[in-house]
Protein backbone atom coordinates (compact mmCIF):
# COMPACT_ATOMS: atom_id res chain seq x y z
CA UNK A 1 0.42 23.91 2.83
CA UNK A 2 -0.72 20.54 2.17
CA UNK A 3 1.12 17.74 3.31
CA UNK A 4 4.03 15.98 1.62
CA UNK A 5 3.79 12.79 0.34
CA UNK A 6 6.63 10.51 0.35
CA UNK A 7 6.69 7.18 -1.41
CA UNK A 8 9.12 4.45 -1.94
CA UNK A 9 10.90 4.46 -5.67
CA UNK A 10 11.81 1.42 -6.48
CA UNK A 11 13.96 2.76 -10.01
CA UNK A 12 16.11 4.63 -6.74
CA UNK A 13 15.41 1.96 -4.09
CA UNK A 14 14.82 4.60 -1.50
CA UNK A 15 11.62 6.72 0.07
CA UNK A 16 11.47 10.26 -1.43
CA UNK A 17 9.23 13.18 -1.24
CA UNK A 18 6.76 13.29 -4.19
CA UNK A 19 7.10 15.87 -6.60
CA UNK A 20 5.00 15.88 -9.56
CA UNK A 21 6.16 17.02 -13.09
CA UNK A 22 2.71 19.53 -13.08
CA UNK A 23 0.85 19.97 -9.62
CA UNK A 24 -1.85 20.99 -12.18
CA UNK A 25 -2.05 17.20 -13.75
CA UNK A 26 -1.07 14.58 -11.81
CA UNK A 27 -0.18 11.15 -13.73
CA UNK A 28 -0.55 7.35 -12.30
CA UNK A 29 -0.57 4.23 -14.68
CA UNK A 30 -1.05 1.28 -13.19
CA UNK A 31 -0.82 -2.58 -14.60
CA UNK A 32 -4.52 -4.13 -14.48
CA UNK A 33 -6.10 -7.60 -15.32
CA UNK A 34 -5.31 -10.09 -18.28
CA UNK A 35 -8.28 -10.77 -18.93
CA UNK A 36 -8.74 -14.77 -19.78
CA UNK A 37 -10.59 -15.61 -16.32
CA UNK A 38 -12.15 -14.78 -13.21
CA UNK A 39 -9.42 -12.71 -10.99
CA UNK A 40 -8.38 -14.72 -7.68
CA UNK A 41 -7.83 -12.69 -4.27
CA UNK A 42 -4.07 -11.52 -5.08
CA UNK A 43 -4.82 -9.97 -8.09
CA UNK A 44 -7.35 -7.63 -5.81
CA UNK A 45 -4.31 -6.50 -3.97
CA UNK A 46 -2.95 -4.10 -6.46
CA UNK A 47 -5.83 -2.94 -7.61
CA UNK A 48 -7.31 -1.57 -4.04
CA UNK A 49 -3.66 -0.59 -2.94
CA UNK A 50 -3.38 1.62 -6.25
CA UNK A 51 -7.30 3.19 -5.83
CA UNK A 52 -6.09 3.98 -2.25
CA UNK A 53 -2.87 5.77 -3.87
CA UNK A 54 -5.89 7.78 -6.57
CA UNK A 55 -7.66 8.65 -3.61
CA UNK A 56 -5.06 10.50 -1.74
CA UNK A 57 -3.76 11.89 -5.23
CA UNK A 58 -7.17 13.35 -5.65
CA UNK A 59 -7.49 14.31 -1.88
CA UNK A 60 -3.89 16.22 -1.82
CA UNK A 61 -4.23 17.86 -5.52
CA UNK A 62 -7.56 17.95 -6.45
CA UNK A 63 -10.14 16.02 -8.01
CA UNK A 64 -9.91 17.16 -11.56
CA UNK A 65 -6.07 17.39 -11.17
CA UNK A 66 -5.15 13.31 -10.97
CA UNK A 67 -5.49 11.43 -13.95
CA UNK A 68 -5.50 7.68 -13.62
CA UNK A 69 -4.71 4.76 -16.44
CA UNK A 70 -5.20 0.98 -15.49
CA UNK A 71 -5.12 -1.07 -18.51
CA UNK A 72 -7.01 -3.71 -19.61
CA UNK A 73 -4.61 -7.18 -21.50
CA UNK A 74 -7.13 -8.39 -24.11
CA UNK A 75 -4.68 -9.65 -26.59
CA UNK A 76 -2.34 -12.93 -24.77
CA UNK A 77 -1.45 -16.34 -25.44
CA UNK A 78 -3.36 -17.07 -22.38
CA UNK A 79 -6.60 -15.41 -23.76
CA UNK A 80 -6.32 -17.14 -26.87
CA UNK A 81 -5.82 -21.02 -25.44
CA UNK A 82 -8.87 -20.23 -23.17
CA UNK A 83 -11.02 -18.98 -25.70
CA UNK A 84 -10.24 -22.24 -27.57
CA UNK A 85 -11.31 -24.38 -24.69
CA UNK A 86 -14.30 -22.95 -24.58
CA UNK A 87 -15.37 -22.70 -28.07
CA UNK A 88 -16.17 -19.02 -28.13
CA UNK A 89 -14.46 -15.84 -29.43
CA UNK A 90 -11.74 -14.10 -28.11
CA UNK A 91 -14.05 -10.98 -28.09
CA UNK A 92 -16.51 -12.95 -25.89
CA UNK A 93 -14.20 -14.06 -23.87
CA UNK A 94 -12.51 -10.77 -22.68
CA UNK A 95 -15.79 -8.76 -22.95
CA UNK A 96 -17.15 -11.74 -20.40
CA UNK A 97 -14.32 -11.70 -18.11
CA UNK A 98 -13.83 -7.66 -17.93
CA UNK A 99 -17.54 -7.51 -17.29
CA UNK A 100 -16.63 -10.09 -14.22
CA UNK A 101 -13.83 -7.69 -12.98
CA UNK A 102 -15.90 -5.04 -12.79
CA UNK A 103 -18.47 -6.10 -10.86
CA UNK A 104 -16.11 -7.88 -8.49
CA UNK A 105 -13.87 -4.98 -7.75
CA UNK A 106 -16.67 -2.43 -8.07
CA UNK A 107 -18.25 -4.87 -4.82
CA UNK A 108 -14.46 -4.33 -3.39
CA UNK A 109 -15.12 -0.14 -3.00
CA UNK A 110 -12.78 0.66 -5.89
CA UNK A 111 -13.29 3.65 -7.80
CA UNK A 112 -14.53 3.15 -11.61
CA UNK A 113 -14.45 5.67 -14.45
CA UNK A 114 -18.13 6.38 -14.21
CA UNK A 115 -17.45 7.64 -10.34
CA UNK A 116 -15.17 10.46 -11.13
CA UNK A 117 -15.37 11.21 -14.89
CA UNK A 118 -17.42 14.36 -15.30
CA UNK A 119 -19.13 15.01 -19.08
CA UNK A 120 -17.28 17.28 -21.25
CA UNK A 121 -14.21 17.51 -19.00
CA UNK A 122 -10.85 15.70 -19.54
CA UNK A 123 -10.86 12.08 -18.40
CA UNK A 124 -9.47 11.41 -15.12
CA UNK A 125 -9.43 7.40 -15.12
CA UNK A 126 -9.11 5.96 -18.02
CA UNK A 127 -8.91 2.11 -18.39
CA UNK A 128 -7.61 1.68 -22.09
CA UNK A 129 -7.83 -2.04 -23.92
CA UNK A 130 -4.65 -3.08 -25.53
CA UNK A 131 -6.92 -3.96 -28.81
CA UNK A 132 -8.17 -0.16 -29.12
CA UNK A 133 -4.32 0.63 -29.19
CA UNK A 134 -2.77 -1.53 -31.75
CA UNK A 135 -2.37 1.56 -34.19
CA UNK A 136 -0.08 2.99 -31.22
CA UNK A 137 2.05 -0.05 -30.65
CA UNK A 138 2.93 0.01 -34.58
CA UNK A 139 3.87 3.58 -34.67
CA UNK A 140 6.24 2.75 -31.73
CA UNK A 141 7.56 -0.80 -33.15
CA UNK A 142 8.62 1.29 -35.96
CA UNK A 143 10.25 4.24 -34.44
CA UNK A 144 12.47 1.95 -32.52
CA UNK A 145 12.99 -0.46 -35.81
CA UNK A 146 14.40 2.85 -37.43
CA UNK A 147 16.30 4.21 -34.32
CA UNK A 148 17.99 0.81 -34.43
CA UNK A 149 16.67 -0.43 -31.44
CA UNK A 150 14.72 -3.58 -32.82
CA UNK A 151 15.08 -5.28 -35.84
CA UNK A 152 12.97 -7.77 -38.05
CA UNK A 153 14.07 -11.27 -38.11
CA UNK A 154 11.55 -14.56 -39.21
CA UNK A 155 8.57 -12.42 -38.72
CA UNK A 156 9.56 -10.93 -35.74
CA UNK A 157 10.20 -8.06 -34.27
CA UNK A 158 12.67 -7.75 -31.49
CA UNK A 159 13.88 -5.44 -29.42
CA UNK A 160 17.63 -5.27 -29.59
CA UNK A 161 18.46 -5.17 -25.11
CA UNK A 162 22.31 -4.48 -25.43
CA UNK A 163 21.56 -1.24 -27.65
CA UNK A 164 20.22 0.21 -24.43
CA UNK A 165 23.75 -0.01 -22.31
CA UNK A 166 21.08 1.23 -19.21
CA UNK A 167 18.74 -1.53 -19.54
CA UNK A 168 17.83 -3.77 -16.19
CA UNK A 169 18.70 -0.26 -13.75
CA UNK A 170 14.81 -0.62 -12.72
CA UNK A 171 15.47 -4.20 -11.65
CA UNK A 172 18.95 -3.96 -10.15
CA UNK A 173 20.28 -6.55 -12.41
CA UNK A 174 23.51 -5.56 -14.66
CA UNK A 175 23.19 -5.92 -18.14
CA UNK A 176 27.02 -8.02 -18.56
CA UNK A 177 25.29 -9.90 -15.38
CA UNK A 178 22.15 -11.01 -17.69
CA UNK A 179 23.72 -11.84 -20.53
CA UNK A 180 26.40 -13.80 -18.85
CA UNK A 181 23.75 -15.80 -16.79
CA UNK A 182 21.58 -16.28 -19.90
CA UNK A 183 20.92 -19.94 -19.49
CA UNK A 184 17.15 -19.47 -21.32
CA UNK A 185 17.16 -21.63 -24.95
CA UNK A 186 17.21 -18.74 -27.42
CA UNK A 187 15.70 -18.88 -30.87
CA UNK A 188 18.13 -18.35 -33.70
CA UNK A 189 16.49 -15.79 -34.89
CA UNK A 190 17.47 -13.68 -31.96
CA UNK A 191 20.82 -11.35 -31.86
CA UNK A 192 21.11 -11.81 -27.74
CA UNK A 193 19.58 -13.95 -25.43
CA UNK A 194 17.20 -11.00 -23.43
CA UNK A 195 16.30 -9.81 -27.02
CA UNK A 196 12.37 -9.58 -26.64
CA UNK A 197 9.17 -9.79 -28.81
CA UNK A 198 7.81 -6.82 -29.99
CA UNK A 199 5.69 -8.25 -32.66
CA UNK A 200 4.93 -11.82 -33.72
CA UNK A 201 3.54 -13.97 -36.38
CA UNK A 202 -0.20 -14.73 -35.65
CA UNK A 203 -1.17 -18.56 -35.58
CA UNK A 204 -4.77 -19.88 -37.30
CA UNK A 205 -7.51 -18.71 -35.32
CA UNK A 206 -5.46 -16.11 -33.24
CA UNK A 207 -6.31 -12.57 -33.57
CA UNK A 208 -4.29 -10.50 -36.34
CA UNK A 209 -3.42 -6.94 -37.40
CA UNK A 210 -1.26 -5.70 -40.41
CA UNK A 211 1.96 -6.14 -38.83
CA UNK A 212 4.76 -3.71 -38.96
CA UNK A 213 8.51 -2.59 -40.51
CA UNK A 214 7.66 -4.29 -44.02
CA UNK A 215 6.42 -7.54 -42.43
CA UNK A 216 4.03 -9.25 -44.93
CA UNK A 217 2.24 -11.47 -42.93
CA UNK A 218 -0.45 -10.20 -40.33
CA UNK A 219 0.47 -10.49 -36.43
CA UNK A 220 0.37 -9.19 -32.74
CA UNK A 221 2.03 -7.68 -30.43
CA UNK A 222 3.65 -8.72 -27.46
CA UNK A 223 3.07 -8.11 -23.95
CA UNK A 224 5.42 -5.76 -23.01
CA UNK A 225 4.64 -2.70 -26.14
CA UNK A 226 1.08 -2.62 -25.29
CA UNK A 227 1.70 -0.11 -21.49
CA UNK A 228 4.48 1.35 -23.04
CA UNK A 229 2.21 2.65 -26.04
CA UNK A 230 -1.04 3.30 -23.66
CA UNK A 231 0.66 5.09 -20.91
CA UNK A 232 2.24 7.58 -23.65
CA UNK A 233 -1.06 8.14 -25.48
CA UNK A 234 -2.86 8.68 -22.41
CA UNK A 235 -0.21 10.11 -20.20
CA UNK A 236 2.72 11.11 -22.07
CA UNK A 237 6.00 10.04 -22.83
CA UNK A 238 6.97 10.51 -18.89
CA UNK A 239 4.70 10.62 -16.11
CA UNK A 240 4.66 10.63 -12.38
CA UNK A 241 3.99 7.38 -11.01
CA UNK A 242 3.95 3.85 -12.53
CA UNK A 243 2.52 1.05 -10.53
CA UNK A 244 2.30 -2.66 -10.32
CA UNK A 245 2.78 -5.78 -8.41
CA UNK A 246 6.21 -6.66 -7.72
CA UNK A 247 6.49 -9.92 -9.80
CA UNK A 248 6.21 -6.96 -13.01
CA UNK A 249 8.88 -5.72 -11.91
CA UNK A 250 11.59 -7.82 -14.40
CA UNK A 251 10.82 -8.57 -17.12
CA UNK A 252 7.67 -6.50 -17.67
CA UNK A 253 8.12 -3.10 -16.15
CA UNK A 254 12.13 -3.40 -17.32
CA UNK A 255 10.94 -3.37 -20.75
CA UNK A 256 8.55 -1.02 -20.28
CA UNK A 257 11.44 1.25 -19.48
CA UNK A 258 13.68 -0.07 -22.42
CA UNK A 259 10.73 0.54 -25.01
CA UNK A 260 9.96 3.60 -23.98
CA UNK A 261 12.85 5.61 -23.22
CA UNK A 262 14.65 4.30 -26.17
CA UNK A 263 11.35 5.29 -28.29
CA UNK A 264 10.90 8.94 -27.02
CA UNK A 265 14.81 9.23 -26.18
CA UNK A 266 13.44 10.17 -22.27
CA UNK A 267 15.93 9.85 -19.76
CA UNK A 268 12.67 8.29 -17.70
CA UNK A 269 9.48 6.65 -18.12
CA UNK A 270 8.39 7.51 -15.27
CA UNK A 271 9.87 9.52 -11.82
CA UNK A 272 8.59 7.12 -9.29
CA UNK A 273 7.84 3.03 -9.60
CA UNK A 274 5.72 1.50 -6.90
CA UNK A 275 5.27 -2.09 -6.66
CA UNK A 276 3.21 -4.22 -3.87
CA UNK A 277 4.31 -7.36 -2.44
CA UNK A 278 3.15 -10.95 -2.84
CA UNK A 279 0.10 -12.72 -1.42
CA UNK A 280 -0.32 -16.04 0.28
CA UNK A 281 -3.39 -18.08 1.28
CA UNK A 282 -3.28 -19.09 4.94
CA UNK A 283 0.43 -19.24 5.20
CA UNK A 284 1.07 -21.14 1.88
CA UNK A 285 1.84 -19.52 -1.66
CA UNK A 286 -1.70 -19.70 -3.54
CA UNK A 287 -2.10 -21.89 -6.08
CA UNK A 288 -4.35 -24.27 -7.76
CA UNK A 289 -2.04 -27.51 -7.54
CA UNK A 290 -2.22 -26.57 -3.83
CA UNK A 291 -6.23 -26.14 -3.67
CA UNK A 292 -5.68 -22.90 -2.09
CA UNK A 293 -6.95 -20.93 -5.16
CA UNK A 294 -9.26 -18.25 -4.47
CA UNK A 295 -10.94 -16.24 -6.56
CA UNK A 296 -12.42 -12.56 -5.60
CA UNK A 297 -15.55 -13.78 -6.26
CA UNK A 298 -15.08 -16.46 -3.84
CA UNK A 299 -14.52 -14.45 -0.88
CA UNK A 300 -17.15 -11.58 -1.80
CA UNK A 301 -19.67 -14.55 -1.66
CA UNK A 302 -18.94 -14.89 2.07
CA UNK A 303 -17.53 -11.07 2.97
CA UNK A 304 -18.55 -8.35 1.94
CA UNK A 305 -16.49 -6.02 0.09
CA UNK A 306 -15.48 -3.63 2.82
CA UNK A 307 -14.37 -6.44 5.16
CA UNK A 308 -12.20 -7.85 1.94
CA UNK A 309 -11.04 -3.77 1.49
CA UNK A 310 -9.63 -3.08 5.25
CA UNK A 311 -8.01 -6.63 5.53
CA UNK A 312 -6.04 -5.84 2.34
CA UNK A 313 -5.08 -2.57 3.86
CA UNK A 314 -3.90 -4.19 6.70
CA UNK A 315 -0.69 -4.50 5.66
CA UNK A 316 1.55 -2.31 4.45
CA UNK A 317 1.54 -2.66 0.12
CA UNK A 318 5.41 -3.11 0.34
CA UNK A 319 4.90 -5.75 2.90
CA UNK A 320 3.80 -9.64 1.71
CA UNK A 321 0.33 -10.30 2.87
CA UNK A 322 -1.20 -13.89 4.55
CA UNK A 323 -4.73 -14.12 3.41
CA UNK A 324 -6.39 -15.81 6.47
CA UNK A 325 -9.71 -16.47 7.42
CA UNK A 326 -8.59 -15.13 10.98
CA UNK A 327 -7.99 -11.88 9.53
CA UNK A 328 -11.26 -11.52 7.68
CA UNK A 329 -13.14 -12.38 10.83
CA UNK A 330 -11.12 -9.54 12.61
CA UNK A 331 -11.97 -7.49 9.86
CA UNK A 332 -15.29 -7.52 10.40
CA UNK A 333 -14.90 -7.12 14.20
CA UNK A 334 -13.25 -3.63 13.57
CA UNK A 335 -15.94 -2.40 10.77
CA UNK A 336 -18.54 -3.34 13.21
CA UNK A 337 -17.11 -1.48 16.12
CA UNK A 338 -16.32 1.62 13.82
CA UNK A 339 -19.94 1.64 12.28
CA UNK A 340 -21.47 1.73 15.79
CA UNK A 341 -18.75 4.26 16.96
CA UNK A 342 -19.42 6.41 13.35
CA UNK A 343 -23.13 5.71 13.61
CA UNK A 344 -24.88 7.69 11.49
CA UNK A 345 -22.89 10.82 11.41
CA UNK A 346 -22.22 12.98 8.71
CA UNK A 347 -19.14 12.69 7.36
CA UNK A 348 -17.14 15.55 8.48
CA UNK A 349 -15.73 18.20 5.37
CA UNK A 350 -12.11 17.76 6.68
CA UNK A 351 -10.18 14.32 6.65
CA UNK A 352 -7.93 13.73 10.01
CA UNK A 353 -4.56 15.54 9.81
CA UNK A 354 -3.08 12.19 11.62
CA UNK A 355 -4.50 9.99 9.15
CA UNK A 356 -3.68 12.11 6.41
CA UNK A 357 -0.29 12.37 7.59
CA UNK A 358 0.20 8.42 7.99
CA UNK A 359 -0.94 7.63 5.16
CA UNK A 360 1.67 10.62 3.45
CA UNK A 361 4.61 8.32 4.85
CA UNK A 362 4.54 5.80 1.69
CA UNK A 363 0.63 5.31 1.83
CA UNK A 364 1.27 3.67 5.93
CA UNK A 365 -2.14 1.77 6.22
CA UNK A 366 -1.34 -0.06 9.34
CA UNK A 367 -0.60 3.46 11.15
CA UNK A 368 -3.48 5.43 9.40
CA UNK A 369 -5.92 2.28 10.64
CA UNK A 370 -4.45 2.91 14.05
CA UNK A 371 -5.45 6.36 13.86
CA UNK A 372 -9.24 5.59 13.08
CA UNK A 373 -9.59 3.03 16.08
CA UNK A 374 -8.18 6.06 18.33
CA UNK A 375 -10.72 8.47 16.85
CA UNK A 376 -13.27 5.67 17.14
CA UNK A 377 -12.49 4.96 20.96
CA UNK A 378 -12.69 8.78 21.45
CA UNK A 379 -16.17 9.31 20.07
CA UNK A 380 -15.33 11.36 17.47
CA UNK A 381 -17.77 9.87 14.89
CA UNK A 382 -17.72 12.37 12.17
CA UNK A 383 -13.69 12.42 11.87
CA UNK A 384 -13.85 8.82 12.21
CA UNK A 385 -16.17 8.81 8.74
CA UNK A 386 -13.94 11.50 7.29
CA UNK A 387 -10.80 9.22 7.65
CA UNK A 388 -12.84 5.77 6.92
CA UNK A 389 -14.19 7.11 3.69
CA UNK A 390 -10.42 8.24 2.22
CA UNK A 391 -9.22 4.80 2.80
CA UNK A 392 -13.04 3.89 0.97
CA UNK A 393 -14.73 2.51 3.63
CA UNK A 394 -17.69 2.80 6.15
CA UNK A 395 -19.54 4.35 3.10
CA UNK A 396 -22.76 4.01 4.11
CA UNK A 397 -24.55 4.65 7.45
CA UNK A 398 -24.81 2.48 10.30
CA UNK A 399 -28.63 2.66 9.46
CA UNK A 400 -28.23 1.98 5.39
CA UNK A 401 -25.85 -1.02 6.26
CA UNK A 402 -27.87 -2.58 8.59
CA UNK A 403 -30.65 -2.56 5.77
CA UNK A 404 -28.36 -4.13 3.83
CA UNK A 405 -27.99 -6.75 5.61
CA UNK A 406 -31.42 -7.45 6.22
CA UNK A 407 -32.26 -7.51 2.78
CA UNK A 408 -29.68 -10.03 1.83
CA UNK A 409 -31.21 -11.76 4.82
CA UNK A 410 -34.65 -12.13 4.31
CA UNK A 411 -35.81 -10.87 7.75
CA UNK A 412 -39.08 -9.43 8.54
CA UNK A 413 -38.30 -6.05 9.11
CA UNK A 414 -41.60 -4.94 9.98
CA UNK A 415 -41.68 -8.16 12.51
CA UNK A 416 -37.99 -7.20 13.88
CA UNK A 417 -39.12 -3.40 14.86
CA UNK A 418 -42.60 -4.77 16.06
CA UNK A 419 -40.56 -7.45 18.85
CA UNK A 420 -38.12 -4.48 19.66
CA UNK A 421 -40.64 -2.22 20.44
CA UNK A 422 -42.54 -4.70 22.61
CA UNK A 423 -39.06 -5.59 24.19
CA UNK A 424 -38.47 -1.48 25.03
CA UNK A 425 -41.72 -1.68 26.53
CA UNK A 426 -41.62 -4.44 28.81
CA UNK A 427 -38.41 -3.17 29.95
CA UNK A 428 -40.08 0.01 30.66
CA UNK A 429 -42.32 -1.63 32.58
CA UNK A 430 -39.64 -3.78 34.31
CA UNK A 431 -41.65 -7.21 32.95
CA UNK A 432 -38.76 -8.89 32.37
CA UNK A 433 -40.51 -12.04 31.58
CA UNK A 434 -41.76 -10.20 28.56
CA UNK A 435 -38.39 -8.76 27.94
CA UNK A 436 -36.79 -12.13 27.69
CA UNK A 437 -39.55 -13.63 25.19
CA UNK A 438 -38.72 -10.86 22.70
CA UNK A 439 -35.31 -10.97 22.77
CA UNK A 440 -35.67 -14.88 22.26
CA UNK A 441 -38.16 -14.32 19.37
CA UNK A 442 -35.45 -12.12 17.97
CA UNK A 443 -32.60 -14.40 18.54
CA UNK A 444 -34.59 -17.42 16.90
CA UNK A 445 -34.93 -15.00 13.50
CA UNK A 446 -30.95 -14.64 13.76
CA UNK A 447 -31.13 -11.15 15.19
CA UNK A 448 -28.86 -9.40 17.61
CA UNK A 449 -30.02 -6.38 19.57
CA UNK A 450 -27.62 -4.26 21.40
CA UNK A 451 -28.73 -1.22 23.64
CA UNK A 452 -26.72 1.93 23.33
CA UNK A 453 -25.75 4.53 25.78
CA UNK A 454 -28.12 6.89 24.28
CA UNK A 455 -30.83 4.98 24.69
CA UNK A 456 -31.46 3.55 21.39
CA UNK A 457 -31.29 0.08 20.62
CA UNK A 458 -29.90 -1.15 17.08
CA UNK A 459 -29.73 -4.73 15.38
CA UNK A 460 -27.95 -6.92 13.41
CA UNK A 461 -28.29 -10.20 11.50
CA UNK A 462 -26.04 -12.99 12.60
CA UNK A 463 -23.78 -13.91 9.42
């Protein structure tokens, strides 16, 4: 039998043993990037927490059993003023900056469409624009405009909070409670205080569509419809597992819930809500003001992207995370030990049981990682690969990595093996003279040799 997974629910604030609505089709939805600029290190946390989750989906049910949605925001105030600054398109500006996501999290080890779709066989991650779904957002608006759960005032659509007695039970925070504390200023056009926007009048120069519910003039959506509409077209109208960071949690994931059960009268939107905790920048919360703001780009320019993967997995995704510099540089202490340990072994056809099983107990990194330095100090390369490569690391060979880094080097290779080779012979020959002079020739190109217990001797290029 394969192992149970057991994640934390935040909709029942309590751990609980995963049980999918079809073993057959497994369903995840996840919140990705706004895209209006370059995506700083906290916004990588979700994203390689949430491929971690796909992985084990796809170990424990199958590959072609796990379908995965991460949306794309290409339609937000944000995107617009941005645009504006520049003095280019909206449509250049999101194709710009999603084309900048993917190469940055790509360079992170996370798993794109193009690595597990298979031609001619039902998508299994999809990554659906907001833009490409404004069709489904309408037909939604209006269902709920007719089920009396929104109305149409100045343009507007809103969606009428205190028709949904249940609303804020993701959250934890009592409807009476809300409305009581509603301190917010509230536009008159609004019935409540927590109404929110739907649908909007478009300004000059934003982007439009023909709006909905008899509206005359063209507008846009809101924030919230746009997941609520995607995750039903591409998932259905409830799914297993909906996940996000937890600042989503109120007001964006709330309404998700609102819009959506009230829509498809559901008694869920989804069974289980996972949400990862906050990041910080060497102790501090990060933030421009602060000049603390740090891009992934940033980092990848001086890590590479495994290094940036395990110290992200570091910590437990319910835990908040301090993004050091310390814990890079340990980072790439461990990956270095486990690449020598893994060397270049094949990776073995069955993953750990004990990592499996640690990461099963609401996707424990720190105690799966523990489990990998054991099998590393044991010798047991290929298991140590096996359980590396779920958590989507030590990809490569010790052999194709260290090429890697001599090509973003620019060492003589040729002139590396030629002063190794006249270094194994001196020491053959017990000239240790000679010996010494090749190792200094080496150490002078920025190369570090290291002779194994099996005799061989590999190298490495000093960061």
């Amino acid at each position: 039998m394969a192992p149970m997974l057991r994640l934390y629910n935040t909709l029942t604030g309590a751990k609980e043993s995963f049980a999918p609505i079809d073993p057959e089709h497994v369903r995840i939805y996840a919140c990705g990037p706004t895209v209006y600029d370059a995506a700083h290190i906290g916004n990588a946390r979700p994203i390689i927490v949430f491929d971690l989750l796909f992985r084990m989906l796809r170990h424990l049910y199958g590959t072609a059993h796990v379908t995965y949605a991460r949306n794309v925001t290409d339609v937000d105030d944000k995107i617009n003023a941005r645009a504006a600054e520049r003095g280019i398109t909206i449509r250049e500006l999101t194709d710009g900056t999603l084309a900048q996501f993917h190469r940055d999290v790509r360079d992170l080890g996370v798993l794109m469409p193009g690595d597990v779709n298979v031609a001619g066989e039902r998508p299994r991650f999809i990554e659906p624009r907001a833009t490409d779904h404004i069709a489904e957002m309408v037909a939604m608006i209006e269902a709920l405009v007719r089920s009396g759960h929104a109305y149409v005032a100045a343009g507007h659509v809103l969606f009428d909070v205190p028709s949904m007695p249940e609303y804020g039970g993701l959250s934890k925070r009592p409807l009476d409670e809300m409305e009581a504390g509603a301190r917010v200023e509230v536009a008159p056009y609004k019935r409540s205080p927590l109404d929110f926007v739907l649908w909007k009048p478009s300004k000059p120069g934003e982007p439009s569509w023909p709006s909905p519910a008899g509206i005359a003039e063209p507008g846009r959506p809101g924030w919230h419809i746009e997941c609520s509409a995607m995750s039903a077209k591409h998932l259905g109208q409830t799914f297993d597992i909906h996940a996000g960071g937890i600042d989503l949690i109120f007001p964006h994931h709330e309404n998700e819930v609102a819009q959506s059960r009230c829509c498809f009268d559901t008694p869920v939107m989804a069974n289980v809500w996972l949400h990862n905790g906050f990041l910080q920048v060497e102790g501090e919360k990060m933030s421009k003001s602060l000049g603390n703001f740090v891009t992934i780009r940033d980092v990848l320019k001086d890590w590479p992207g495994e290094v940036v993967r395990l110290t992200m997995l570091k910590t437990h995704y319910r835990q908040p995370i301090d993004w050091t510099l310390r814990g890079l540089e340990e980072s790439s202490r461990v990956l270095d030990r486990w690449y020598n340990a893994a060397g270049d072994a094949p990776v073995a056809r069955d993953i750990p049981d004990t990592v499996v099983d640690a990461l099963c107990d609401d996707l424990n990194t720190p105690a799966a990682i523990n489990e990998l330095h054991r099998l590393g100090s044991e010798g047991q390369s290929a298991a140590l690969r096996a359980g590396a490569n779920l958590f989507g690391l030590l990809a490569r060979t010790r052999s194709d990595r260290e090429q890697d880094a001599v090509a973003a080097s620019g060492v003589d290779v040729a002139a590396v093996d030629a002063l190794i080779a006249e270094r194994r012979a001196a020491r053959a020959a017990k000239d240790w003279a000679a010996s010494d002079r090749a190792r200094d020739a080496l150490a002078a190109m920025g190369v570090a040799v290291k002779d194994n217990k099996d005799g061989t001797t590999t190298w490495t290029v000093a960061r």
